[in-house]
Protein backbone atom coordinates (compact mmCIF):
# COMPACT_ATOMS: atom_id res chain seq x y z
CA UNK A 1 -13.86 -5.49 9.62
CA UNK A 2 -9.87 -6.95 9.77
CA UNK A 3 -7.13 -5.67 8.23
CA UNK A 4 -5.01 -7.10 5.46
CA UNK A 5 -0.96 -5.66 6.14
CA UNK A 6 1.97 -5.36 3.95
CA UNK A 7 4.84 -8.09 5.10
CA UNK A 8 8.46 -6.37 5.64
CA UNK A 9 11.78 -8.19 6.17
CA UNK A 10 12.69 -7.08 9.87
CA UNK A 11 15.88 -5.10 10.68
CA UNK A 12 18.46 -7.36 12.64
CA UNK A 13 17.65 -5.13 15.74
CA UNK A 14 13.69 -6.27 15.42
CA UNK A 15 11.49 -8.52 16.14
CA UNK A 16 9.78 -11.09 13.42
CA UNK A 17 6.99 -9.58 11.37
CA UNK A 18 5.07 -12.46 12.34
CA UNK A 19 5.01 -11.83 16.19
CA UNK A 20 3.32 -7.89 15.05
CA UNK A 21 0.95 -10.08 13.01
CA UNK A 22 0.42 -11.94 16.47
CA UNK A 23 -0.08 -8.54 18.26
CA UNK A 24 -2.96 -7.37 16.09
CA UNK A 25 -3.98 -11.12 15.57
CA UNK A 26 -7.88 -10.45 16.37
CA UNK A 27 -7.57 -7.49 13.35
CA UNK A 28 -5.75 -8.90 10.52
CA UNK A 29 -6.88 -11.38 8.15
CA UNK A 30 -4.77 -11.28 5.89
CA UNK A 31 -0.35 -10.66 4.73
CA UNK A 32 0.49 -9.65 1.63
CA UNK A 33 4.26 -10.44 0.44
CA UNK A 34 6.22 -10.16 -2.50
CA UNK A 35 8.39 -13.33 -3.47
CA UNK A 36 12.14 -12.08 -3.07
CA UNK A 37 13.36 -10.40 -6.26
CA UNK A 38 10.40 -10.77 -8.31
CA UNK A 39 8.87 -7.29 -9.84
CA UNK A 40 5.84 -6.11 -7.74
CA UNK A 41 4.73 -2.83 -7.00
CA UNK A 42 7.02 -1.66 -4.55
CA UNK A 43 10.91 -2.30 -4.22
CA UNK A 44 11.80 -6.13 -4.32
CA UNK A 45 12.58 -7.81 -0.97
CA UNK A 46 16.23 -8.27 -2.06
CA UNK A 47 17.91 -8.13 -4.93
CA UNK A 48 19.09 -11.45 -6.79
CA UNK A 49 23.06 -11.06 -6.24
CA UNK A 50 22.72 -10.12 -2.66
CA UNK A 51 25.15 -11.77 -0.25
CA UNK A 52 21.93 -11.98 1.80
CA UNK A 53 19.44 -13.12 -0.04
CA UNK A 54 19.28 -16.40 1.80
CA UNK A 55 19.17 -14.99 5.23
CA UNK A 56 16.25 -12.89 3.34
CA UNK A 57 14.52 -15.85 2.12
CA UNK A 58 15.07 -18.16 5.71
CA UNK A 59 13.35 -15.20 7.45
CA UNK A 60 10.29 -14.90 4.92
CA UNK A 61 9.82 -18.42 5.12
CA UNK A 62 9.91 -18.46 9.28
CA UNK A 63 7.56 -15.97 8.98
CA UNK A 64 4.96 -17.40 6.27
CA UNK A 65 5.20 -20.61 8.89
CA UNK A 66 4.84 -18.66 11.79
CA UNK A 67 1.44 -16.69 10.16
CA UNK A 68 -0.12 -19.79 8.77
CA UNK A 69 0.27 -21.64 12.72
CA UNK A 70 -1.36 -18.19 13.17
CA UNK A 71 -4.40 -18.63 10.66
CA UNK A 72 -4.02 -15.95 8.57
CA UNK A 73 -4.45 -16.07 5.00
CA UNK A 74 -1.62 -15.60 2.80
CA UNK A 75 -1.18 -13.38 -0.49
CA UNK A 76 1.41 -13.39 -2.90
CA UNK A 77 2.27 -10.52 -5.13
CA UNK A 78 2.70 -10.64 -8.28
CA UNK A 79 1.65 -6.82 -8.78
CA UNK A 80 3.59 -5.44 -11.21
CA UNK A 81 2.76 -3.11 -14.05
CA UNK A 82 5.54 -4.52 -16.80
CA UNK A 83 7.41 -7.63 -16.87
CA UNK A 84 9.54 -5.92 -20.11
CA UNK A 85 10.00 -8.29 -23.01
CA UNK A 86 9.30 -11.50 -20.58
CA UNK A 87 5.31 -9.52 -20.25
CA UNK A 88 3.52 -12.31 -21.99
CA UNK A 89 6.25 -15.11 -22.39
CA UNK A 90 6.34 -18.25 -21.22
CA UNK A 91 9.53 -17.74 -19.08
CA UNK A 92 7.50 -15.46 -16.51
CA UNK A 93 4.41 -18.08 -16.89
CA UNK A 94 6.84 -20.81 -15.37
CA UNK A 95 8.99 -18.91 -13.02
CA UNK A 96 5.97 -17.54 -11.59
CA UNK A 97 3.99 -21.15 -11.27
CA UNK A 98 7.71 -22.60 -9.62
CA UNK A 99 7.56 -20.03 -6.61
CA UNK A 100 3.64 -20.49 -6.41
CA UNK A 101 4.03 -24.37 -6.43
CA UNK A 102 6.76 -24.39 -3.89
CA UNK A 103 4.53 -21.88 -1.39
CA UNK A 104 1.70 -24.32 -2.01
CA UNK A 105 4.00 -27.15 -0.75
CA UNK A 106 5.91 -24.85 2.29
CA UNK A 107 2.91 -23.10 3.76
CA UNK A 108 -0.30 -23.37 1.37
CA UNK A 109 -1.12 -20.26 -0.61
CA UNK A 110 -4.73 -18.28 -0.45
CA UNK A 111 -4.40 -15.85 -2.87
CA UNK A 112 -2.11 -14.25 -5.76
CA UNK A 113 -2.78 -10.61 -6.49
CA UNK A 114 -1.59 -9.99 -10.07
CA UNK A 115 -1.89 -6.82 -12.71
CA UNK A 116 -1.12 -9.27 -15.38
CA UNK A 117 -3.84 -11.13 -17.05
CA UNK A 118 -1.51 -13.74 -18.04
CA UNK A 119 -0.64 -14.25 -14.68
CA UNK A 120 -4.42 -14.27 -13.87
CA UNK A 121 -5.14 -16.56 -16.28
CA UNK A 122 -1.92 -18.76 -15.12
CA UNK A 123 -2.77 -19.41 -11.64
CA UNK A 124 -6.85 -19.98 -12.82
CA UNK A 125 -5.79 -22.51 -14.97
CA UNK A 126 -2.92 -24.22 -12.74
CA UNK A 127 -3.73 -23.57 -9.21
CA UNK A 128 -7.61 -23.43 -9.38
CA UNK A 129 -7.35 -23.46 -5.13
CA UNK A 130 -5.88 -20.31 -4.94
CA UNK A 131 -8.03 -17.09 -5.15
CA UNK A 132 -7.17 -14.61 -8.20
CA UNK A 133 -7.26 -10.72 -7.08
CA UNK A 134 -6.91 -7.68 -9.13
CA UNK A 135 -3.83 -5.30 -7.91
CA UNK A 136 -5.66 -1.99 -6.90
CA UNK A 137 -2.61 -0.44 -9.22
CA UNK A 138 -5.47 -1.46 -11.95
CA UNK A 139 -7.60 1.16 -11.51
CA UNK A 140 -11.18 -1.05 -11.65
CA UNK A 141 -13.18 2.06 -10.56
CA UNK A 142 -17.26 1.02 -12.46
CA UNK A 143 -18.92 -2.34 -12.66
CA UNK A 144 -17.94 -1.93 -16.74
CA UNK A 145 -14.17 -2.76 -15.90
CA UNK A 146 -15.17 -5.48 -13.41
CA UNK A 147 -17.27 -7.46 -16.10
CA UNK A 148 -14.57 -7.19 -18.48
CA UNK A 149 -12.20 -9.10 -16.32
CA UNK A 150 -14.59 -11.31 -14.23
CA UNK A 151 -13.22 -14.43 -16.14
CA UNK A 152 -10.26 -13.56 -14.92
CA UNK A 153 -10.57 -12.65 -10.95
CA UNK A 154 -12.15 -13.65 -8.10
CA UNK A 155 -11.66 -10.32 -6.15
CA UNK A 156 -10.77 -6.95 -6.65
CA UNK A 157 -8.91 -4.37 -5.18
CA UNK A 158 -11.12 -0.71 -5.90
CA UNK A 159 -9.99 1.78 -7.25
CA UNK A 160 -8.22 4.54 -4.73
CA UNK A 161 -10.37 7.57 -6.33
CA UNK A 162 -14.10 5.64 -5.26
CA UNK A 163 -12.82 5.30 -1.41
CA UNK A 164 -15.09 8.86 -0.99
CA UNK A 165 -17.84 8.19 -3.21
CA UNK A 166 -19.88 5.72 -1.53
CA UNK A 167 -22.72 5.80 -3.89
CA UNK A 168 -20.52 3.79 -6.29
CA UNK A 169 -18.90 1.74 -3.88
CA UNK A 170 -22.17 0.62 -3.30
CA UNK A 171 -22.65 -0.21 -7.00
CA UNK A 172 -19.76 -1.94 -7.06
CA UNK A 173 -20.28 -3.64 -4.71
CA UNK A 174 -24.01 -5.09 -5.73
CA UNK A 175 -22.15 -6.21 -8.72
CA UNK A 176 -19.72 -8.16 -6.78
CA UNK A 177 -22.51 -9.78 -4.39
CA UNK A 178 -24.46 -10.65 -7.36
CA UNK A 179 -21.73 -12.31 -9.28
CA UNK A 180 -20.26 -14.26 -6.44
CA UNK A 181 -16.77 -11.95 -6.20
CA UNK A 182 -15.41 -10.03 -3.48
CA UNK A 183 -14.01 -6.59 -3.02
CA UNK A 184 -11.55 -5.16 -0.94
CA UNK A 185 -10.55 -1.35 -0.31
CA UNK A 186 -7.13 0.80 0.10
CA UNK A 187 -7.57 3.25 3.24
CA UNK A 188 -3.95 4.45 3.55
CA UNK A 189 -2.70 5.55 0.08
CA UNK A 190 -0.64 8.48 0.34
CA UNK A 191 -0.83 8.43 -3.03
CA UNK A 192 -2.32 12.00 -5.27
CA UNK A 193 -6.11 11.17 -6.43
CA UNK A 194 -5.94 10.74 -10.35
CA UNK A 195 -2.10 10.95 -10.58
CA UNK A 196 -1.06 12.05 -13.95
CA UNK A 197 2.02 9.87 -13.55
CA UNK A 198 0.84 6.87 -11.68
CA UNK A 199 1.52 4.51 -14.58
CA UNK A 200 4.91 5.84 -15.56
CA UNK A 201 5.95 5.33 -11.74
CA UNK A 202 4.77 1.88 -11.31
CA UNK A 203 6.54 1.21 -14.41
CA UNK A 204 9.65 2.56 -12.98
CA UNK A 205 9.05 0.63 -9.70
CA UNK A 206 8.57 -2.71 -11.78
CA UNK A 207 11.77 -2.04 -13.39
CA UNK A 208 13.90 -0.60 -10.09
CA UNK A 209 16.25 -3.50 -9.97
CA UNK A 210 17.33 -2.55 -13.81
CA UNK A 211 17.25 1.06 -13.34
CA UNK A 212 19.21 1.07 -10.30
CA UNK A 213 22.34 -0.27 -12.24
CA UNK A 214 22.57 2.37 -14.25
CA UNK A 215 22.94 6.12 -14.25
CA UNK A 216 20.24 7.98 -13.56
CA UNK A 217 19.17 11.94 -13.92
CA UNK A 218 20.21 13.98 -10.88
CA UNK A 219 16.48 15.59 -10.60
CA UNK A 220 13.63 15.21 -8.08
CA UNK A 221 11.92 12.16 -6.55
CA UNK A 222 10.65 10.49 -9.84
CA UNK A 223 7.16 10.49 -7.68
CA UNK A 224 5.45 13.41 -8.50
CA UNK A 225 4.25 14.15 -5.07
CA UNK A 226 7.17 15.04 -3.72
CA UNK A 227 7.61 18.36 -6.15
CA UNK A 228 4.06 18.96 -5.95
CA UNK A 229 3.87 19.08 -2.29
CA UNK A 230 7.18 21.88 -2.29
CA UNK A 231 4.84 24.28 -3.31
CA UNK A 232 2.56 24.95 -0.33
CA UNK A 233 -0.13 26.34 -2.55
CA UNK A 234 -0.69 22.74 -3.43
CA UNK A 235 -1.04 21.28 0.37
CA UNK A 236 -4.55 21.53 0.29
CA UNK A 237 -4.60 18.66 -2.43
CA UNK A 238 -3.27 16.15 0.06
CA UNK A 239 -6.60 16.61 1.86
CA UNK A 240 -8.22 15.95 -1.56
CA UNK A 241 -6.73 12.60 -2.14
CA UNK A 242 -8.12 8.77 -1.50
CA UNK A 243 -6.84 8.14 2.19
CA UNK A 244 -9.29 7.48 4.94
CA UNK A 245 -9.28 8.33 8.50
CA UNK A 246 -9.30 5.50 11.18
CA UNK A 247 -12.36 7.50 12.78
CA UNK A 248 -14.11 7.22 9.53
CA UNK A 249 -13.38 3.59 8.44
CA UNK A 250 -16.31 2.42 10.37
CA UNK A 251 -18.29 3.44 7.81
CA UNK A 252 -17.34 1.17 5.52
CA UNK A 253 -18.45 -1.92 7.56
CA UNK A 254 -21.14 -2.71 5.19
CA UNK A 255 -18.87 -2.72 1.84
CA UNK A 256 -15.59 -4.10 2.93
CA UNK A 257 -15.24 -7.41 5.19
CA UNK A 258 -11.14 -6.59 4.60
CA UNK A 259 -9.64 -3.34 3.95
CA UNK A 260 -6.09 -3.37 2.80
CA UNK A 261 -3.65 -1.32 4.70
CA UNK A 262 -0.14 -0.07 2.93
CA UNK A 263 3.13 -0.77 5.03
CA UNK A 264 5.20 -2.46 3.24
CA UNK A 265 7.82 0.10 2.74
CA UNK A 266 5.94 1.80 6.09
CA UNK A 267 9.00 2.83 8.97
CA UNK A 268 6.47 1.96 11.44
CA UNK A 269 4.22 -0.30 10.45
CA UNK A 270 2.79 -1.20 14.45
CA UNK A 271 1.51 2.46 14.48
CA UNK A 272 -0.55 2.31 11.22
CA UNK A 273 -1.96 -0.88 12.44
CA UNK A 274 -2.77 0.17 15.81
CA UNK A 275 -4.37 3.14 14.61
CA UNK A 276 -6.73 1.59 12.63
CA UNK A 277 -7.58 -1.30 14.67
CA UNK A 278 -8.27 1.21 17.10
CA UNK A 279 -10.44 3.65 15.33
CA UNK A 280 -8.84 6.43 16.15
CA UNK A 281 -5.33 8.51 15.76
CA UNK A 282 -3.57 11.23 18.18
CA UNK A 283 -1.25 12.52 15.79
CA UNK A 284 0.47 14.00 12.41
CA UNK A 285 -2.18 12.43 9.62
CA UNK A 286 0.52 11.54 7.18
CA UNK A 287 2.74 9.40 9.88
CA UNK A 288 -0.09 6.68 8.99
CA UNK A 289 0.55 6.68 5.07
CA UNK A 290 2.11 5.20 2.27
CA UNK A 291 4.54 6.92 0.73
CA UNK A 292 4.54 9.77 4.02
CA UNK A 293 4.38 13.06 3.38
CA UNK A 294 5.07 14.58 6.50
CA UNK A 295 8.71 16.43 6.04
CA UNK A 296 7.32 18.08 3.19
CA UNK A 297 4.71 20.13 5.35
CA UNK A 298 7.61 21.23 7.91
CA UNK A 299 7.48 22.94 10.40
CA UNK A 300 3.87 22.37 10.38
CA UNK A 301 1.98 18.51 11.44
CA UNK A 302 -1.75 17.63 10.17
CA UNK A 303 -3.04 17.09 13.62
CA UNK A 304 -5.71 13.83 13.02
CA UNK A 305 -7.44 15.31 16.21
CA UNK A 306 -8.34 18.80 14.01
CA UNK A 307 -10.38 17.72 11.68
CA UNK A 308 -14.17 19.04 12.08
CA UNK A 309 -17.11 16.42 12.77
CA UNK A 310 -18.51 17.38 9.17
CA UNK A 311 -15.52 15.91 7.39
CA UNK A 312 -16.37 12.67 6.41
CA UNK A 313 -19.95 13.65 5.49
CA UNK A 314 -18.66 16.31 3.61
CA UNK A 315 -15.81 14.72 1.22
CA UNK A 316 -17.99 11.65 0.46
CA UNK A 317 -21.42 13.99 -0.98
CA UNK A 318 -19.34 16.70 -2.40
CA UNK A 319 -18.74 15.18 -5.54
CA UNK A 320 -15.51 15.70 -5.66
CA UNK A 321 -16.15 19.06 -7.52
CA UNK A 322 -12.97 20.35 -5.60
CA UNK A 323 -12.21 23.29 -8.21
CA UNK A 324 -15.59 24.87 -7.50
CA UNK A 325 -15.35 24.30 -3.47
CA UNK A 326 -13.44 26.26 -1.10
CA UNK A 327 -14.01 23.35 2.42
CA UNK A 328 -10.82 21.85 2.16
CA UNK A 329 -9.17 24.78 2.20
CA UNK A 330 -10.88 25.63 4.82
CA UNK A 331 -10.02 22.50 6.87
CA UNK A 332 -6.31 22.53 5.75
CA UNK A 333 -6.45 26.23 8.04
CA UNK A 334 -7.82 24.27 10.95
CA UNK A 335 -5.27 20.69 10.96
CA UNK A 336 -2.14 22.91 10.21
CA UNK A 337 -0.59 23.55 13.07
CA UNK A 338 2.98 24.03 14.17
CA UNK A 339 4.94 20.77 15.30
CA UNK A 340 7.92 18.75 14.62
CA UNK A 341 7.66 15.74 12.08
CA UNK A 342 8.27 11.93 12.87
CA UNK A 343 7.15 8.88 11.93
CA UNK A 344 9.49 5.83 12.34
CA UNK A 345 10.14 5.28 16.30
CA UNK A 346 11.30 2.52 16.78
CA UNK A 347 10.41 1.10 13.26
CA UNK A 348 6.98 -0.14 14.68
CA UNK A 349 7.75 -3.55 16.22
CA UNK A 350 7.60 -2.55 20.03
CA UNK A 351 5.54 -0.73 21.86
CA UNK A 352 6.33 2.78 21.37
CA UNK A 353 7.98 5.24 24.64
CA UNK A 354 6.04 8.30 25.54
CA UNK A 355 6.65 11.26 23.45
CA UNK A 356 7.28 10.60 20.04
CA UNK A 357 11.29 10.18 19.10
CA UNK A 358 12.58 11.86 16.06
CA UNK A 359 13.82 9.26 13.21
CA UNK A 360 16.20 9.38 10.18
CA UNK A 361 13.88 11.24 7.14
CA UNK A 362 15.41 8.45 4.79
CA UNK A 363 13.23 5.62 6.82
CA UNK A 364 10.45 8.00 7.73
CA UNK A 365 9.26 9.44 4.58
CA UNK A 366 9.67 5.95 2.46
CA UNK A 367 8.57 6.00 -1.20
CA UNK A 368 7.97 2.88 -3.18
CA UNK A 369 11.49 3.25 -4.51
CA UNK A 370 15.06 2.09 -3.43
CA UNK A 371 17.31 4.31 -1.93
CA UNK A 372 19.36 3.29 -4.76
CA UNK A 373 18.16 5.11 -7.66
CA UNK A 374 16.80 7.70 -5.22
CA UNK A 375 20.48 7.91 -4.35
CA UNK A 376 20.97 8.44 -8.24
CA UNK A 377 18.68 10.74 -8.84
CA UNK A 378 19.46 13.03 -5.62
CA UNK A 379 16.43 12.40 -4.10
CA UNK A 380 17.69 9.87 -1.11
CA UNK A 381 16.81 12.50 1.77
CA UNK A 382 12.77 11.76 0.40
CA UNK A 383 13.08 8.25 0.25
């Protein structure tokens, strides 16, 4: 099993992204990368009238180089949930098939992850080389919603919610052997299972360069998670959610070739890779997500190390019947424990010190949104 990892424009105090992609070289198969200030599911790289959006695109480039030389496969986003009024015209369909002609010429280009079936449809019809995969921001959860767009994709991304019901991943993934497609899994989602407002958040994201220009509503996070999680009556849901453990991803060998790990916006992005190369995780749970959770359960840490050897056996046959059942509960009791909070270190490029160093919460705790409109909307200490 390898690993494919969210690309992130180094701080001027670290090192490339490329030479961590060269650390974990023998794990990861794959980068994922968003193309400057195009929409995708997660903040844009750099905005279109910063002073330093050349620097920004001179470093992406050295790096696409630099983890091509390397041999690893290369995926473009183009992940987002609305485009607006250019959804389905002819100005995205060409701006779109300019940056994914000039990648072809620069580095080559193995895949294009996409929401959009016009984009889908785009790069099938104009760049029949390049694989086609569905965004896992999709949903494709039963075979039904893989048939409908098999004309479409090549791969797809599962659904978060089937990570802990392996009867259907296997159905899934029969389907996908069968039919000559390929399917790839999310272990790190920080994300709430079934998120009542998933869609009006990645609709928010897709628009954050818009929304961050004007004034927003001084209120919470516009995530949900973040005022769910205040109430500590609710911190037995994070246990409920889609993540998996790196001591559990092993059993997943037989359905996923490549599992996808979030760290795009990650403040340490070395320690969620490690981890999972590894197989194992001394630690506070949530330091290894996407968004991160940890400040939230202050002054207590979900220690990884807690968890009893039941769990994964238990959360993948339960059903998910979690109103009726009283075990995560039970296990949120037994990972609690007193301890400080940190994630970031060093922001994940070096090797980390002993100990664990405290970091600023605004790095640590990333959401998928700028500090910008978090600014706005008073929520910049969560994000």
């Amino acid at each position: 099993m390898k690993f494919a990892v969210g690309y992130q424009i180094p701080d001027e105090d670290e090192a490339p992204f490329a030479a961590l992609v060269e650390e974990f070289r023998e794990h990861v198969a794959e980068v994922y990368f968003p193309w400057l200030d195009l929409p995708s599911g997660r903040s844009p790289l750099v905005r279109q009238d910063d002073p330093d959006r050349e620097t920004a695109r001179a470093s992406l480039e050295s790096d696409l180089l630099e983890m091509r030389r390397l041999g690893v496969r290369l995926d473009l986003l183009l992940n987002a949930s609305c485009y607006g009024r250019d959804a389905y015209s002819l100005a995205l369909v060409e701006r779109t098939s300019s940056v994914i002609a000039h990648l072809m010429d620069l580095v080559g280009l193995d895949v294009v992850t996409t929401m959009s079936p016009l984009l889908a449809e785009t790069v099938k019809r104009r760049f029949p080389s390049v694989e086609v995969r569905a965004s896992v921001n999709m949903r494709l959860g039963t075979v039904r919603s893989l048939e409908y767009v098999a004309h479409l994709f090549d791969s797809y991304h599962v659904q978060r919610e089937c990570n802990r019901d392996l009867e259907r991943l296997s159905e899934l993934r029969a389907w996908a052997e069968a039919n000559g497609k390929h399917l790839i899994m999310l272990a790190n989602s920080g994300c709430l299972s079934y998120c009542s407002v998933q869609t009006f958040h990645d609709n928010l994201v897709s628009h954050e360069a818009e929304a961050a220009e004007v004034a927003n509503v001084p209120a919470e996070a516009p995530a949900l998670c973040w005022s769910y999680y205040r109430e500590r009556r609710n911190w037995v849901r994070f246990l409920q959610n889609t993540w998996v453990r790196p001591e559990d991803l092993c059993q997943y060998e037989a359905l996923f070739p490549v599992v996808k790990l979030a760290t795009r916006m990650h403040a340490n992005p070395r320690r969620v890779i490690q981890a999972y190369a590894a197989g194992r995780f001394a630690g506070n749970l949530p330091d290894l997500f996407e968004p991160g959770h940890g400040p939230l359960f202050a002054p207590y840490v979900i220690d990884n190390q807690q968890f009893p050897e039941d769990w994964f056996e238990r959360t993948t046959t339960c059903g998910q019947q979690c109103e009726r059942c009283h075990y995560c509960q039970g296990v949120l009791e037994q990972v609690l424990t007193p301890g400080s909070y940190s994630q970031g270190g060093d922001g994940g490029r070096r090797a980390e010190p002993e100990g664990t160093p405290r970091v600023d919460p605004q790095r640590s705790s990333r959401t998928c949104m700028s500090s910008a409109i978090l600014r706005q909307t008073g929520s910049d200490s969560l994000g």
